[in-house]
C-alpha atoms as a PDB file:
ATOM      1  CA  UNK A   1       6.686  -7.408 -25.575  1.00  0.00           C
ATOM      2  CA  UNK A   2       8.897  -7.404 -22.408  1.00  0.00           C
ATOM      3  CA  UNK A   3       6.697  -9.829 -20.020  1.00  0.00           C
ATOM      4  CA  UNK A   4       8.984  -9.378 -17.066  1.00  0.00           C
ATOM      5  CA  UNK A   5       8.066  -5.720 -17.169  1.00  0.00           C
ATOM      6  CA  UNK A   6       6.856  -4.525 -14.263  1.00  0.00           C
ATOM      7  CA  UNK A   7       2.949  -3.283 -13.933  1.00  0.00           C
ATOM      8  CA  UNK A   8       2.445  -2.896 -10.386  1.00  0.00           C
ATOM      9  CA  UNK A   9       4.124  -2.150  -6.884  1.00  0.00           C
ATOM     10  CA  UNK A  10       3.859  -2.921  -2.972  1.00  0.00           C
ATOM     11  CA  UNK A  11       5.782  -2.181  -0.318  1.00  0.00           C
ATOM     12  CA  UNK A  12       4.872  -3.372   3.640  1.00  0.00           C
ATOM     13  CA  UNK A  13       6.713  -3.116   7.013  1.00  0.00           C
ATOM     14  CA  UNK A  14       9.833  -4.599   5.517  1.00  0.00           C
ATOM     15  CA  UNK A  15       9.432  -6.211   2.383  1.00  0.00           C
ATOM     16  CA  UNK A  16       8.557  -4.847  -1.152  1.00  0.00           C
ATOM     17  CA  UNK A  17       6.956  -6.674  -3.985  1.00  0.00           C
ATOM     18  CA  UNK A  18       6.108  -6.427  -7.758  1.00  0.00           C
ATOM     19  CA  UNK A  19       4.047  -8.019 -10.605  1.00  0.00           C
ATOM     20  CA  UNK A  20       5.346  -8.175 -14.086  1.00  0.00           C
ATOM     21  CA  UNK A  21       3.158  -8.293 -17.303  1.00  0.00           C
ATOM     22  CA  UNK A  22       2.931 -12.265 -17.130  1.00  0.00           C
ATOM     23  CA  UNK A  23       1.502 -11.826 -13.334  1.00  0.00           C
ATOM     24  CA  UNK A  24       4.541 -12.954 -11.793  1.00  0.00           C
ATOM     25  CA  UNK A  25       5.021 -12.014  -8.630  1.00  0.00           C
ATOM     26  CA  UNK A  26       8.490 -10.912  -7.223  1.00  0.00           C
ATOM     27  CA  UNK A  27       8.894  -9.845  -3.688  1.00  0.00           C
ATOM     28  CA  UNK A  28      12.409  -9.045  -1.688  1.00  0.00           C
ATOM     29  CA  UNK A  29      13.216  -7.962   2.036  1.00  0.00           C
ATOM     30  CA  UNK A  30      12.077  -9.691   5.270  1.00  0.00           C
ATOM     31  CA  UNK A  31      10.458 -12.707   5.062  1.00  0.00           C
ATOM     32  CA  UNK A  32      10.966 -14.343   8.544  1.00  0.00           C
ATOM     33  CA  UNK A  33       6.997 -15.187   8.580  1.00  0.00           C
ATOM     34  CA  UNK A  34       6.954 -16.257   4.076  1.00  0.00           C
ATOM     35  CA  UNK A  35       5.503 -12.531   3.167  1.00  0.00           C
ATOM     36  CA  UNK A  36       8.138 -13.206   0.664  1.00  0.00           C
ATOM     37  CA  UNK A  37       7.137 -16.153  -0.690  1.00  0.00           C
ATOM     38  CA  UNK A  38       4.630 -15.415  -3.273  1.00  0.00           C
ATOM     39  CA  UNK A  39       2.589 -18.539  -4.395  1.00  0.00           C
ATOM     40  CA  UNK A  40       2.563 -19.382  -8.703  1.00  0.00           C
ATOM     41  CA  UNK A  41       0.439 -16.438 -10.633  1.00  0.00           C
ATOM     42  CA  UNK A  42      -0.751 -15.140 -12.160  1.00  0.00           C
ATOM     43  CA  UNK A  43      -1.266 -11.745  -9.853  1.00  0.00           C
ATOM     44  CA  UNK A  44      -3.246  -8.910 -10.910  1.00  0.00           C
ATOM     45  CA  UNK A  45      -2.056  -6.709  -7.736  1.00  0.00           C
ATOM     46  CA  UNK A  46      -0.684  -7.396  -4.682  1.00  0.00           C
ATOM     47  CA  UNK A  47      -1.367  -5.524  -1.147  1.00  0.00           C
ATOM     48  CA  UNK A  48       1.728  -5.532   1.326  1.00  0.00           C
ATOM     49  CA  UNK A  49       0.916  -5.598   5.490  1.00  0.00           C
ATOM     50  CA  UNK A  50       3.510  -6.084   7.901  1.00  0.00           C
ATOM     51  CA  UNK A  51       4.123  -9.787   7.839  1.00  0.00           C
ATOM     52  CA  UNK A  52       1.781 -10.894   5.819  1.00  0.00           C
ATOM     53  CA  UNK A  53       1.259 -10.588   2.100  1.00  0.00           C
ATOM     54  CA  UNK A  54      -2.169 -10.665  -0.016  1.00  0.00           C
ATOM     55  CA  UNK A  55      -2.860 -10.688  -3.726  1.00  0.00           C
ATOM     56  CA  UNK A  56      -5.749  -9.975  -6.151  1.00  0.00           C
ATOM     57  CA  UNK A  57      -5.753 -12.810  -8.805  1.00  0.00           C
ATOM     58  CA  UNK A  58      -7.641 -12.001 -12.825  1.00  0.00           C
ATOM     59  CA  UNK A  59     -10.324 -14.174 -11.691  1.00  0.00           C
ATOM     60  CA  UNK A  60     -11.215 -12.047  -8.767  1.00  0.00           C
ATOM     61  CA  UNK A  61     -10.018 -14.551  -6.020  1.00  0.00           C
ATOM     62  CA  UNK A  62      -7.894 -13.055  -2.956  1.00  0.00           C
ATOM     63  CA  UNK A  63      -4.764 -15.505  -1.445  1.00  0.00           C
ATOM     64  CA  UNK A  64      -2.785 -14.139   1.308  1.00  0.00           C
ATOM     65  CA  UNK A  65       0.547 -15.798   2.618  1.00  0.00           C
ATOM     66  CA  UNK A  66       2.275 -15.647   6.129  1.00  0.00           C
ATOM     67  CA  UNK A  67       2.876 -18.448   8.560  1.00  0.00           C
ATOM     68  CA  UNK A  68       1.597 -16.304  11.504  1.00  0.00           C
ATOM     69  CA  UNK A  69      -1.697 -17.647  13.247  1.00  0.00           C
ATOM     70  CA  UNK A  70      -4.709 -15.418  14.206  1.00  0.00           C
ATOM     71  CA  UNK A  71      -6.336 -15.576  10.586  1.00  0.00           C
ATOM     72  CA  UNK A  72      -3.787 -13.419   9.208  1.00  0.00           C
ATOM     73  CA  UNK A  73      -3.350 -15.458   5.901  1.00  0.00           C
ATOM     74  CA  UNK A  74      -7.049 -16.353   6.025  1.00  0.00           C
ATOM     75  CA  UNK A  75      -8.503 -14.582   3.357  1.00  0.00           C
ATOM     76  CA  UNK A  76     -12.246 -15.347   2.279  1.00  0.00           C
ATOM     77  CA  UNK A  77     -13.906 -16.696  -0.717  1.00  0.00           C
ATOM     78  CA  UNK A  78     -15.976 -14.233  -3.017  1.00  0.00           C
ATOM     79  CA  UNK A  79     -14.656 -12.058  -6.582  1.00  0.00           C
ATOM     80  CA  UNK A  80     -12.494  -9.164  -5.323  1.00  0.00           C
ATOM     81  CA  UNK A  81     -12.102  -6.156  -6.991  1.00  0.00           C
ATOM     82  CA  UNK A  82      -9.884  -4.102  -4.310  1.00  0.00           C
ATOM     83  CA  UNK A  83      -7.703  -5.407  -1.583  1.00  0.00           C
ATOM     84  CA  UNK A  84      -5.504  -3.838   1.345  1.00  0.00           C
ATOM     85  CA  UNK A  85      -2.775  -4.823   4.214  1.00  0.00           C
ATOM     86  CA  UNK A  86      -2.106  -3.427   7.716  1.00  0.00           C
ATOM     87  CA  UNK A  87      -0.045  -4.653  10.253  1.00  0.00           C
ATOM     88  CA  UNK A  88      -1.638  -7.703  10.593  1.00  0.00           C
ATOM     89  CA  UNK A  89      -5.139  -7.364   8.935  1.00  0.00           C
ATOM     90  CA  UNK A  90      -6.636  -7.287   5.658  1.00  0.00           C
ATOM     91  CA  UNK A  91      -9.413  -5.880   4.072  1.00  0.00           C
ATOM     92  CA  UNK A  92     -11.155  -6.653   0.373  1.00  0.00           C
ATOM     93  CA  UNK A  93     -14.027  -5.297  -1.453  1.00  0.00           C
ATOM     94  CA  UNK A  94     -16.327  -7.538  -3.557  1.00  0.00           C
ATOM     95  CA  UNK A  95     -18.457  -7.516  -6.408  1.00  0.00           C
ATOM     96  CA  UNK A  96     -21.058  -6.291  -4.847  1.00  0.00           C
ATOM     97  CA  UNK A  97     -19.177  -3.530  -3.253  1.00  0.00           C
ATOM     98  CA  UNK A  98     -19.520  -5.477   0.134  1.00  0.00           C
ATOM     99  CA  UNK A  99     -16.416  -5.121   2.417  1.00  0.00           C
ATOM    100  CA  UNK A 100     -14.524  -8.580   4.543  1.00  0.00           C
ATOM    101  CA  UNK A 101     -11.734  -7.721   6.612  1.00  0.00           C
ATOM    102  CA  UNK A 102      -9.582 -10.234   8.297  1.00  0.00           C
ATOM    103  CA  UNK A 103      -7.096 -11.505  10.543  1.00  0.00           C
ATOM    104  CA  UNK A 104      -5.874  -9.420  13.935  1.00  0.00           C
ATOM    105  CA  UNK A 105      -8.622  -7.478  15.785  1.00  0.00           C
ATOM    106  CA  UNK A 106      -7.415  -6.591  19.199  1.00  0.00           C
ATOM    107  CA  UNK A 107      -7.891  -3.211  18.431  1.00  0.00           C
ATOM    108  CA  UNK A 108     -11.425  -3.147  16.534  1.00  0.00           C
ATOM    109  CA  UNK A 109      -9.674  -2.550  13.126  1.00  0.00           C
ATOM    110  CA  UNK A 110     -11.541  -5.365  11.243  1.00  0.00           C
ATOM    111  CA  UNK A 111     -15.023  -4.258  12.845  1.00  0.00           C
ATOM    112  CA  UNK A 112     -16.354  -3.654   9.626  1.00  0.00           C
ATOM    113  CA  UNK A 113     -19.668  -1.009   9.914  1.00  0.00           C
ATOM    114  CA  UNK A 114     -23.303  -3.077   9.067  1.00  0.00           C
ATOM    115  CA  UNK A 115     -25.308  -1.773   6.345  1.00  0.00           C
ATOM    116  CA  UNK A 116     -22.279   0.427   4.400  1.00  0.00           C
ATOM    117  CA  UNK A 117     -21.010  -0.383   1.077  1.00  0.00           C
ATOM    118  CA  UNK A 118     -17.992   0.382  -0.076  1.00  0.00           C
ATOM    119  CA  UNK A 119     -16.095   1.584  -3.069  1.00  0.00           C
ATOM    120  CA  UNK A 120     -12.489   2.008  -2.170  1.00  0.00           C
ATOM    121  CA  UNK A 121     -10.329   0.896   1.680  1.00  0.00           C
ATOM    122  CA  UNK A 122      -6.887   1.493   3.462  1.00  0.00           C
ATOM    123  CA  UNK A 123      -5.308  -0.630   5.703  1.00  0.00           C
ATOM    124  CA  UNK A 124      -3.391   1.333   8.172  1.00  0.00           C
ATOM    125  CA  UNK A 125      -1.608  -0.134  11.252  1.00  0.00           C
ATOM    126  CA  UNK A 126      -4.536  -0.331  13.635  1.00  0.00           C
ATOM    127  CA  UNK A 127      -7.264   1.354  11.967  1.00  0.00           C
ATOM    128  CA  UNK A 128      -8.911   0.495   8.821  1.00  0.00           C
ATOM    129  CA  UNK A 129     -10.879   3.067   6.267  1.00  0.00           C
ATOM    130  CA  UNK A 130     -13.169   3.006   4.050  1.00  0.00           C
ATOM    131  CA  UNK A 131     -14.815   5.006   0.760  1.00  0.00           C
ATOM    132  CA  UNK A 132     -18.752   4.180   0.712  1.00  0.00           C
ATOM    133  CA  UNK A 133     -20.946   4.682  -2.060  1.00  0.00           C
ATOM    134  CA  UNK A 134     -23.102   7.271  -0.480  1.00  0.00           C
ATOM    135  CA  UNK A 135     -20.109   9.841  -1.013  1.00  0.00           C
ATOM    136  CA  UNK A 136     -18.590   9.546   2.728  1.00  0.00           C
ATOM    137  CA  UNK A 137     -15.459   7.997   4.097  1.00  0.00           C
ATOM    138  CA  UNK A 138     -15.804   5.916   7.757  1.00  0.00           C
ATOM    139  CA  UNK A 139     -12.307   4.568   9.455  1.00  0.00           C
ATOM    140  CA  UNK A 140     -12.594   2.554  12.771  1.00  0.00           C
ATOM    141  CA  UNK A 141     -10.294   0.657  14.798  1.00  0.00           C
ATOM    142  CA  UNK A 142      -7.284   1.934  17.011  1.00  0.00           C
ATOM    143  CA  UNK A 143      -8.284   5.838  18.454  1.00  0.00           C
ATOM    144  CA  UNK A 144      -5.929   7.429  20.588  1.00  0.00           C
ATOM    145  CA  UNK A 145      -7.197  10.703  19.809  1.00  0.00           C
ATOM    146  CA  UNK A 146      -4.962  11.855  17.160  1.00  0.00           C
ATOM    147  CA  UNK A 147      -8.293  12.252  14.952  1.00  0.00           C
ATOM    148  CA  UNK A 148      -7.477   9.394  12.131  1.00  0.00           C
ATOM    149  CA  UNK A 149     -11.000   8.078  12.707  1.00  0.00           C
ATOM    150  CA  UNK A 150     -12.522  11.355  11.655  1.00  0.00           C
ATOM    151  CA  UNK A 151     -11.742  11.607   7.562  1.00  0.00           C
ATOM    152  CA  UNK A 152     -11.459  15.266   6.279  1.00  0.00           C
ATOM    153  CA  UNK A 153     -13.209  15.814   2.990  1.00  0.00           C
ATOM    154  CA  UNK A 154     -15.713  13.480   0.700  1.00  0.00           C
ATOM    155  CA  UNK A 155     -16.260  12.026  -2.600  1.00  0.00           C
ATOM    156  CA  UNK A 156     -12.916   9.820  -1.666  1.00  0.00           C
ATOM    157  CA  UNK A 157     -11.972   7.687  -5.227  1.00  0.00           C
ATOM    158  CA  UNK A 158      -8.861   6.360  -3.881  1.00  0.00           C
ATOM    159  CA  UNK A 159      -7.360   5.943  -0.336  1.00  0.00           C
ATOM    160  CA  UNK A 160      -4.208   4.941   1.400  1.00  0.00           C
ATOM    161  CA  UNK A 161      -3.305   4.605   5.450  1.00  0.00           C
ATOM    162  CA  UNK A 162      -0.244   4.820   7.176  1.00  0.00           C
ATOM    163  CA  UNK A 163       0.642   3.882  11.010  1.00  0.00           C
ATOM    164  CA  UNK A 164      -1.389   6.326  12.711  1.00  0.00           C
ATOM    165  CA  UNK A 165      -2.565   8.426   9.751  1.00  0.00           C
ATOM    166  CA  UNK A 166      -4.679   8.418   6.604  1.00  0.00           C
ATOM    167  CA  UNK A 167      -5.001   9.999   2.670  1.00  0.00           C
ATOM    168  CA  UNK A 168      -7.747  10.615   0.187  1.00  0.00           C
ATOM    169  CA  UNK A 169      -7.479  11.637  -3.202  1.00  0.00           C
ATOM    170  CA  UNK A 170     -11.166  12.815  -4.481  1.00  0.00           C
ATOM    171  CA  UNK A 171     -12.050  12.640  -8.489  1.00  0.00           C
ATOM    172  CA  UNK A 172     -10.457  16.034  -9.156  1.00  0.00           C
ATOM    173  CA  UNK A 173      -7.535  14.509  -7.449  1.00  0.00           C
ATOM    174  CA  UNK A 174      -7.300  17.274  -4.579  1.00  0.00           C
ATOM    175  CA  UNK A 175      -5.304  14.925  -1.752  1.00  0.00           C
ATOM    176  CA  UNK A 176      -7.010  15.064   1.984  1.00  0.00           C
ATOM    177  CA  UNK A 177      -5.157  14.144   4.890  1.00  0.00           C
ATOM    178  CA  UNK A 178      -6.035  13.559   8.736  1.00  0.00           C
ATOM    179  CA  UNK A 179      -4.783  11.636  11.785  1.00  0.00           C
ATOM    180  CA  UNK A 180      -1.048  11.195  13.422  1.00  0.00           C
ATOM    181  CA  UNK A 181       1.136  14.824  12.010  1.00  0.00           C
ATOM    182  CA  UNK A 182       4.159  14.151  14.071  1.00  0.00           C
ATOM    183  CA  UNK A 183       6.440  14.481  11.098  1.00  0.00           C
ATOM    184  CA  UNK A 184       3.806  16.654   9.401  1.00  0.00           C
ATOM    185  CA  UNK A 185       2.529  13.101   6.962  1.00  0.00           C
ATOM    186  CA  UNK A 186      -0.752  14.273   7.143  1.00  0.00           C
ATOM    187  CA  UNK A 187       0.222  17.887   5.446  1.00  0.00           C
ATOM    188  CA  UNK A 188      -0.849  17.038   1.749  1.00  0.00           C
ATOM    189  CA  UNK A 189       0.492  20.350  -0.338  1.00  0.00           C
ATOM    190  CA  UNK A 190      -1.615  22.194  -2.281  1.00  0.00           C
ATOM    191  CA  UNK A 191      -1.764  20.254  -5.740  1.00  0.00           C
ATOM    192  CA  UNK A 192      -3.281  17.599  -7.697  1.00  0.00           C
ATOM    193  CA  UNK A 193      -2.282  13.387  -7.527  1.00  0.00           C
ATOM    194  CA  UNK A 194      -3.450  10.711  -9.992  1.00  0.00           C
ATOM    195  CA  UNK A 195      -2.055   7.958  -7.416  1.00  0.00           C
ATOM    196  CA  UNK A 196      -1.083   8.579  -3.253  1.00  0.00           C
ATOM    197  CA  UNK A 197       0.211   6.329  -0.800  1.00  0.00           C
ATOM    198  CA  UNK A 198       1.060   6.246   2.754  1.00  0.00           C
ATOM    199  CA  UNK A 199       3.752   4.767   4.645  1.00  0.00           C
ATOM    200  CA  UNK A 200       4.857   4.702   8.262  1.00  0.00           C
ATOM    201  CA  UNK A 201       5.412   8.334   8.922  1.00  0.00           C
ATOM    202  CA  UNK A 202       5.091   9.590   5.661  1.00  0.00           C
ATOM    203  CA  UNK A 203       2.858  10.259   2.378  1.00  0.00           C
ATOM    204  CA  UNK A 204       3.598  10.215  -1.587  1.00  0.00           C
ATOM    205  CA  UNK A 205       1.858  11.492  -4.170  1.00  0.00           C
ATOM    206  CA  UNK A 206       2.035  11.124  -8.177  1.00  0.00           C
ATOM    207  CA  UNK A 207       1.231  13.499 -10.358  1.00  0.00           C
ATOM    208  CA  UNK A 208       0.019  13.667 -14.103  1.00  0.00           C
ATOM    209  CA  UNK A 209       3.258  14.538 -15.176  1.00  0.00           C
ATOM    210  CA  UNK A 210       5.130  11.555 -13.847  1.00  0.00           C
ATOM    211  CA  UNK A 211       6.784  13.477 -10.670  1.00  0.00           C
ATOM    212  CA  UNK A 212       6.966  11.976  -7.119  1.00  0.00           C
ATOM    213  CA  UNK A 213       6.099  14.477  -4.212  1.00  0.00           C
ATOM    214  CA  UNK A 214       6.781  12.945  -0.817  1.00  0.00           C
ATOM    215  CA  UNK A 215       5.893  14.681   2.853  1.00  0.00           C
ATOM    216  CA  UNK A 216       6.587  13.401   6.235  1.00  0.00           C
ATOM    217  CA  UNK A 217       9.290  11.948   7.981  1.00  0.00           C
ATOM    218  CA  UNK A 218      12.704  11.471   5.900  1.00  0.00           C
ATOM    219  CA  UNK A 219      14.837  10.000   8.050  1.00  0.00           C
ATOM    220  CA  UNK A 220      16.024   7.145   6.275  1.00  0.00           C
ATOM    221  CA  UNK A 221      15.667   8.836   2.886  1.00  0.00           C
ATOM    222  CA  UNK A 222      11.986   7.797   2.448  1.00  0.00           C
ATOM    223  CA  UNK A 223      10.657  11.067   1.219  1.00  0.00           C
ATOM    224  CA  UNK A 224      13.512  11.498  -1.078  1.00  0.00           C
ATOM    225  CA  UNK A 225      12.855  10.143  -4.571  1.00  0.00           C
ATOM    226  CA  UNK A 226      15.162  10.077  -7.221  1.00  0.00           C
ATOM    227  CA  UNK A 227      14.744  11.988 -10.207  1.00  0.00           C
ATOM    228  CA  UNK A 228      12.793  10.868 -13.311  1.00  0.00           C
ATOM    229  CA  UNK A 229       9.385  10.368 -14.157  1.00  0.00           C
ATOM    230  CA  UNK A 230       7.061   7.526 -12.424  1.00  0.00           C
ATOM    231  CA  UNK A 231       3.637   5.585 -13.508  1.00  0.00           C
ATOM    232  CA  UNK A 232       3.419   3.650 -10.117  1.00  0.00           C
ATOM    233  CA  UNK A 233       4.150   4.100  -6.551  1.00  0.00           C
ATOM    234  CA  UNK A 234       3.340   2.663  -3.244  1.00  0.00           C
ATOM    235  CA  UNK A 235       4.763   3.897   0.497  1.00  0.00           C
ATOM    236  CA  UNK A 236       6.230   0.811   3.206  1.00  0.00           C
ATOM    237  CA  UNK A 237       7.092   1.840   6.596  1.00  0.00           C
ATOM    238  CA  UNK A 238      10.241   3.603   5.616  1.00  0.00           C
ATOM    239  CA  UNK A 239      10.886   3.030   2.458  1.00  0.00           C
ATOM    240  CA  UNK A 240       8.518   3.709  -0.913  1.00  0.00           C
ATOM    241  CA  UNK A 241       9.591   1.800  -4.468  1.00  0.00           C
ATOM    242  CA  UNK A 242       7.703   3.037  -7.516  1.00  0.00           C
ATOM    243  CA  UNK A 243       7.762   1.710 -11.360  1.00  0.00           C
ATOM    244  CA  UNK A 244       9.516   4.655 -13.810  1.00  0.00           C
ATOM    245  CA  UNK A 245       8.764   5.173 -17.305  1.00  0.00           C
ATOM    246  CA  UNK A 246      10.454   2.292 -18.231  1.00  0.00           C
ATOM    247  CA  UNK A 247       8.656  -0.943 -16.540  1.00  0.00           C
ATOM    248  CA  UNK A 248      11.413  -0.945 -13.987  1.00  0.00           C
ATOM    249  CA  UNK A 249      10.775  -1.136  -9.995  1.00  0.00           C
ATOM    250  CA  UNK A 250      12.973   1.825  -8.608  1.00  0.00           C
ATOM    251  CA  UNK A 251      13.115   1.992  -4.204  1.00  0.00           C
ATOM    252  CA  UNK A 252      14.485   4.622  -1.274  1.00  0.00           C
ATOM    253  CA  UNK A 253      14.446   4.850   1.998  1.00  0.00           C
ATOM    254  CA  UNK A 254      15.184   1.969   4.865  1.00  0.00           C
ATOM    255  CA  UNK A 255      16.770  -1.132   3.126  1.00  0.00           C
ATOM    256  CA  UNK A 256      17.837  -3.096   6.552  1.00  0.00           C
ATOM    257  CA  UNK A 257      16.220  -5.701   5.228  1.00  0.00           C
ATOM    258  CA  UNK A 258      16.611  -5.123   1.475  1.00  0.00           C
ATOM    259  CA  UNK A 259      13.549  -4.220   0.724  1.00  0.00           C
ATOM    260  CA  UNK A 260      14.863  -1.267  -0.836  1.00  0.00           C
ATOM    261  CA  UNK A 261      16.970  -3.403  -3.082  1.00  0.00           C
ATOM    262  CA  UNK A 262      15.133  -5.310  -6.097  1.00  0.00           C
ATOM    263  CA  UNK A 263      16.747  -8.112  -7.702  1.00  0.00           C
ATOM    264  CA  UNK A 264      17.875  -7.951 -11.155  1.00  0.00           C
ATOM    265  CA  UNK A 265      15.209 -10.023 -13.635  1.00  0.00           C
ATOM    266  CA  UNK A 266      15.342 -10.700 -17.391  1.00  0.00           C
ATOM    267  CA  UNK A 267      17.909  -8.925 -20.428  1.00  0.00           C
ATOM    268  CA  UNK A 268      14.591  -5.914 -20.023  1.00  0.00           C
ATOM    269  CA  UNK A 269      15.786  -5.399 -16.854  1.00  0.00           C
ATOM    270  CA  UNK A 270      12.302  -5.421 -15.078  1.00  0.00           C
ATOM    271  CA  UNK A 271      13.415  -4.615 -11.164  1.00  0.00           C
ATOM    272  CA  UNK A 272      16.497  -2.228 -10.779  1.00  0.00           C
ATOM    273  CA  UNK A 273      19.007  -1.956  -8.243  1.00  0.00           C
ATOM    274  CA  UNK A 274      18.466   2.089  -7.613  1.00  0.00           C
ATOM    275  CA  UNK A 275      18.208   1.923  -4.123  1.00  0.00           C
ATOM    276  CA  UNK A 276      19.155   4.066  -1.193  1.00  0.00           C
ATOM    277  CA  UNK A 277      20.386   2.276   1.987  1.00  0.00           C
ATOM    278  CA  UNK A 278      20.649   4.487   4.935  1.00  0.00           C
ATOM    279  CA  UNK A 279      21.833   2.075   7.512  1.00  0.00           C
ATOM    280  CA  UNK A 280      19.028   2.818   9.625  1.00  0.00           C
ATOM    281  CA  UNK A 281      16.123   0.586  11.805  1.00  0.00           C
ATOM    282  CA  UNK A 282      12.701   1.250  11.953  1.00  0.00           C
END
């Protein structure tokens, strides 16, 4: 049994991480405030923000790291069984299906509603959302009026936020989009996901079948995956990384920082190389 193979992905602003079998965690691209400096494992999952970096451990305990102040890192005690990243907050659902957020809140995004419980939540930018068990989806924080406080659809299993916009896949796995459409992100096509994700400006889906389908903005190459089938995936600003059929991280889009480039582990070859840099910013 390969234990560096890789199980799950994250990508945030700048920086991308993984977690092989073991529970390693590996994470490459910015790390000017530690968001790459992943403490010992082992990691069941790990949720990537901006400059900060959170993970789910087996026993149920959430650890965040990032040397920025404001409670960013500050992530409470209780058994976990989801967690998210934004910008510079976090969000985790318990046990009991109660939902903490944390960190930055200049903008109302960790105003969590009284009363609701909770079965799934996205992060975005400014604006946090969340599943609750009566059936209904509720996002608050940052409204400018481009409607991603105001979820489209309902029975929401699984849900993932961008900068200014947010997706839902429901248990038929129909996707729902709504907020920010700039770059037409919150456009979900006409066809079934087992797995979506949301980056910056732009929104991936994966299907049964193992193919990617990306919308949005493509600027830096972000919404053009490579060929070849996928079991994981997860959208950064402008970039996405997902694991293929063989345990092995794949990334395209933005890789200023080289978060688009994993490092090489182990003879199994666990992170791959397969980038695309396109030389662009943010």
């Amino acid at each position: 049994v390969r234990t560096d193979a890789i199980v799950s992905v994250g990508a945030g602003l700048g920086h991308s991480c993984a977690v092989t079998l073991d529970g390693t965690a590996l994470c490459w691209g910015a790390n000017e405030n530690g968001q790459s400096d992943p403490p010992d494992g082992p990691w069941m999952s790990l949720a990537l923000g901006a400059v900060q970096t959170c993970g789910l451990r087996g026993n149920g305990n959430v650890e965040c790291w990032s040397d920025l102040p404001n409670g960013i890192a500050d992530a409470p005690s209780g058994i976990f069984t989801a967690v998210a990243s934004g910008n510079t907050h976090s969000c985790a659902i318990d046990r009991d299906q109660q939902l903490f957020c944390w960190g930055a809140n200049n903008l109302g995004q960790i105003d969590v509603p009284e009363g609701a419980l909770f079965t799934a939540v996205a992060a975005g930018a400014f604006h946090t959302c969340g599943a609750r068990t009566d059936g209904y989806t509720q996002c608050w924080g940052q409204d400018v009026g481009d409607g991603r406080l105001s979820p489209s659809g309902s029975g929401h299993v699984q849900l993932a936020a961008g900068m200014s916009h947010t997706c839902a896949l429901d248990s038929s796995g129909t996707p729902y989009c709504w907020g920010g459409n700039d770059y037409g992100q919150a456009s979900a096509p006409g066809m079934s996901f087992d797995r979506i994700t949301a980056g910056g400006s732009h929104t991936c889906g994966l299907a049964s079948d193992g193919i990617v389908t990306c919308w949005g903005s493509d600027e830096q190459g972000q919404s053009s995956p490579p060929a070849g089938r996928f079991v994981d995936i997860a959208a950064g600003r402008s970039h996405t990384c997902a694991i293929n059929q063989f345990s092995t991280v794949v990334c395209w889009g933005a890789n200023q920082f080289g978060q688009s480039s994993p490092p090489a582990t182990g003879s199994g070859g666990g992170v791959d190389t397969g980038a695309t840099d396109t030389g662009f910013g943010f």
